[in-house]
N, C-alpha and C. Protein backbone atom coordinates (compact mmCIF):
# COMPACT_ATOMS: atom_id res chain seq x y z
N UNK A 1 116.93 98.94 84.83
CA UNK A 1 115.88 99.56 84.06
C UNK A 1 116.46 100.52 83.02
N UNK A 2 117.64 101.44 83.66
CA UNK A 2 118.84 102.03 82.43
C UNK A 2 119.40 101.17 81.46
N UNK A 3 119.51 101.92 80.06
CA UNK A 3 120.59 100.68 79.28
C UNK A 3 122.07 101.37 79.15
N UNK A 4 121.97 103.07 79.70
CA UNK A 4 123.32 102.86 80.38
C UNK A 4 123.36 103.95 81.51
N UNK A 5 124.52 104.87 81.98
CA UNK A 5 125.07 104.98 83.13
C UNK A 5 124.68 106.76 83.11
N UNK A 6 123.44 107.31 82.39
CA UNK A 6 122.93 108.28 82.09
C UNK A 6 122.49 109.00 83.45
N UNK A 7 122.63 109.84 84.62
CA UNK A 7 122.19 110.11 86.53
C UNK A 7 120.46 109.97 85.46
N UNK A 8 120.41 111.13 84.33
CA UNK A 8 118.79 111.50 84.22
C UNK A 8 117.87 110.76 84.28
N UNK A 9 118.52 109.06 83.59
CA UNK A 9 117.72 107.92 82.87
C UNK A 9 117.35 107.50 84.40
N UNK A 10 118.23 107.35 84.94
CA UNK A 10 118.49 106.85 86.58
C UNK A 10 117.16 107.17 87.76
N UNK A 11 117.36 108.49 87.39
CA UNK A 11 116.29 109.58 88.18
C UNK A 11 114.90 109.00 87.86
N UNK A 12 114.83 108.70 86.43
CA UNK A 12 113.39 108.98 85.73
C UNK A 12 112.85 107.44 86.21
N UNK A 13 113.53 105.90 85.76
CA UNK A 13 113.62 105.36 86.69
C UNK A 13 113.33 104.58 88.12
N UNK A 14 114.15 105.57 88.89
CA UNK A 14 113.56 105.77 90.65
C UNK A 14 112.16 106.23 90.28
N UNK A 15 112.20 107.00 89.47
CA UNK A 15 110.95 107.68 89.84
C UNK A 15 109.46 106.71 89.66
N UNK A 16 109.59 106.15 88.69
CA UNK A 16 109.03 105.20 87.81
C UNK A 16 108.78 104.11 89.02
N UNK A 17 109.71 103.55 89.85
CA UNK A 17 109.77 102.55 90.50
C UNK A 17 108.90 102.99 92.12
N UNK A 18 108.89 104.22 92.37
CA UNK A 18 108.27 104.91 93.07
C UNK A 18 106.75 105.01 93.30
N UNK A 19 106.90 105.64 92.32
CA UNK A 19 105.74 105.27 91.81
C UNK A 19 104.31 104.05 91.54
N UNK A 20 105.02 103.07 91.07
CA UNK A 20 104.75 101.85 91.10
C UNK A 20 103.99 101.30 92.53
N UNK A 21 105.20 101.36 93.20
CA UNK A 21 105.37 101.09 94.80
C UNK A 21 104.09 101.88 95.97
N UNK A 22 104.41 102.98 95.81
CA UNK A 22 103.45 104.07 96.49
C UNK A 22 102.02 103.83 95.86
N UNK A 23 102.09 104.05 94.39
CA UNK A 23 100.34 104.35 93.64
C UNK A 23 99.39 102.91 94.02
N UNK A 24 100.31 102.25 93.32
CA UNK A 24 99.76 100.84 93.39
C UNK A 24 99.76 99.67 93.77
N UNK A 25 100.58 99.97 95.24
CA UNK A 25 101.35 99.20 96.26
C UNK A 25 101.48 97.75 95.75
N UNK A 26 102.72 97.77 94.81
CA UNK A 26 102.69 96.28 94.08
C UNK A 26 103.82 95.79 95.09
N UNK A 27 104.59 96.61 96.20
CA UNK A 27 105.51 95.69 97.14
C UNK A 27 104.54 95.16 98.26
N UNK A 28 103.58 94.98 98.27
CA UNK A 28 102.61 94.87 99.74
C UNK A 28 102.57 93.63 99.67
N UNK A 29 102.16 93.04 97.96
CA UNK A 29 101.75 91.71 97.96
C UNK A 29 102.99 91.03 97.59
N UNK A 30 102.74 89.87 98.28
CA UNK A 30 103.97 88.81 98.10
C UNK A 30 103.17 87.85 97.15
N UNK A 31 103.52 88.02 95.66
CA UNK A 31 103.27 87.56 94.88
C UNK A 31 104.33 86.60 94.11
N UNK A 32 104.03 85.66 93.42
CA UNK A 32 105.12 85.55 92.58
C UNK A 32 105.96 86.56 91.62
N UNK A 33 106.94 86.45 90.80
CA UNK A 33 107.52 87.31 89.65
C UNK A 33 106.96 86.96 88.54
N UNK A 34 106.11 86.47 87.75
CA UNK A 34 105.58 86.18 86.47
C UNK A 34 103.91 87.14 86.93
N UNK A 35 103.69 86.99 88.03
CA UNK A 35 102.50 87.60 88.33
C UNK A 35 102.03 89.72 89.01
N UNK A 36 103.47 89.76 89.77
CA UNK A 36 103.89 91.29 89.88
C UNK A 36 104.12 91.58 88.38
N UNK A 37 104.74 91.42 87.40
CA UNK A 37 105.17 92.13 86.20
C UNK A 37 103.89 91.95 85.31
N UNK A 38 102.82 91.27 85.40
CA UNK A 38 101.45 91.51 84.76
C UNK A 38 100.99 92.77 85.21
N UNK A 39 100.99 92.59 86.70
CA UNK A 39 100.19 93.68 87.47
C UNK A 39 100.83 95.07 87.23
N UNK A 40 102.45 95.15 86.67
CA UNK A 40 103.09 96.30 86.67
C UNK A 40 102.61 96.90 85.21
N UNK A 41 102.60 95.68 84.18
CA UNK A 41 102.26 96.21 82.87
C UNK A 41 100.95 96.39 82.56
N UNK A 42 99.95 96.10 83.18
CA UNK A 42 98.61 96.70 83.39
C UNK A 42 98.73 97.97 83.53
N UNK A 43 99.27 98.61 85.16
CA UNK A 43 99.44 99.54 85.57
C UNK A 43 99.90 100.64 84.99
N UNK A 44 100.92 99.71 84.06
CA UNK A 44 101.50 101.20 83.10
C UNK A 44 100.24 101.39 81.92
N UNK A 45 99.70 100.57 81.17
CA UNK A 45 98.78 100.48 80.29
C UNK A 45 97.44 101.71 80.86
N UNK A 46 97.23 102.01 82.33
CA UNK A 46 96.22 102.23 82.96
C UNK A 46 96.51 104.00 82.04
């Protein structure tokens, strides 16, 4: 998700991915990968 080896970019990130995970429990569903990354870019759009 970094384009390079920055700890801050890293942090921000985790955090981001955390997020994701916890708010909008996109690891729960066993979805395909063309169909989680809709649901992620919605989510960010929200």
């Amino acid at each position: 998700m970094t384009q390079n080896s920055d700890p801050y970019e890293n942090a921000v990130a985790e955090r981001i991915n955390g997020i994701l995970k916890q708010e909008f429990d996109i690891d729960k569903y066993n979805v395909e990968t063309k169909l989680r990354r809709r649901i992620v870019d919605e989510s960010i759009e929200i």
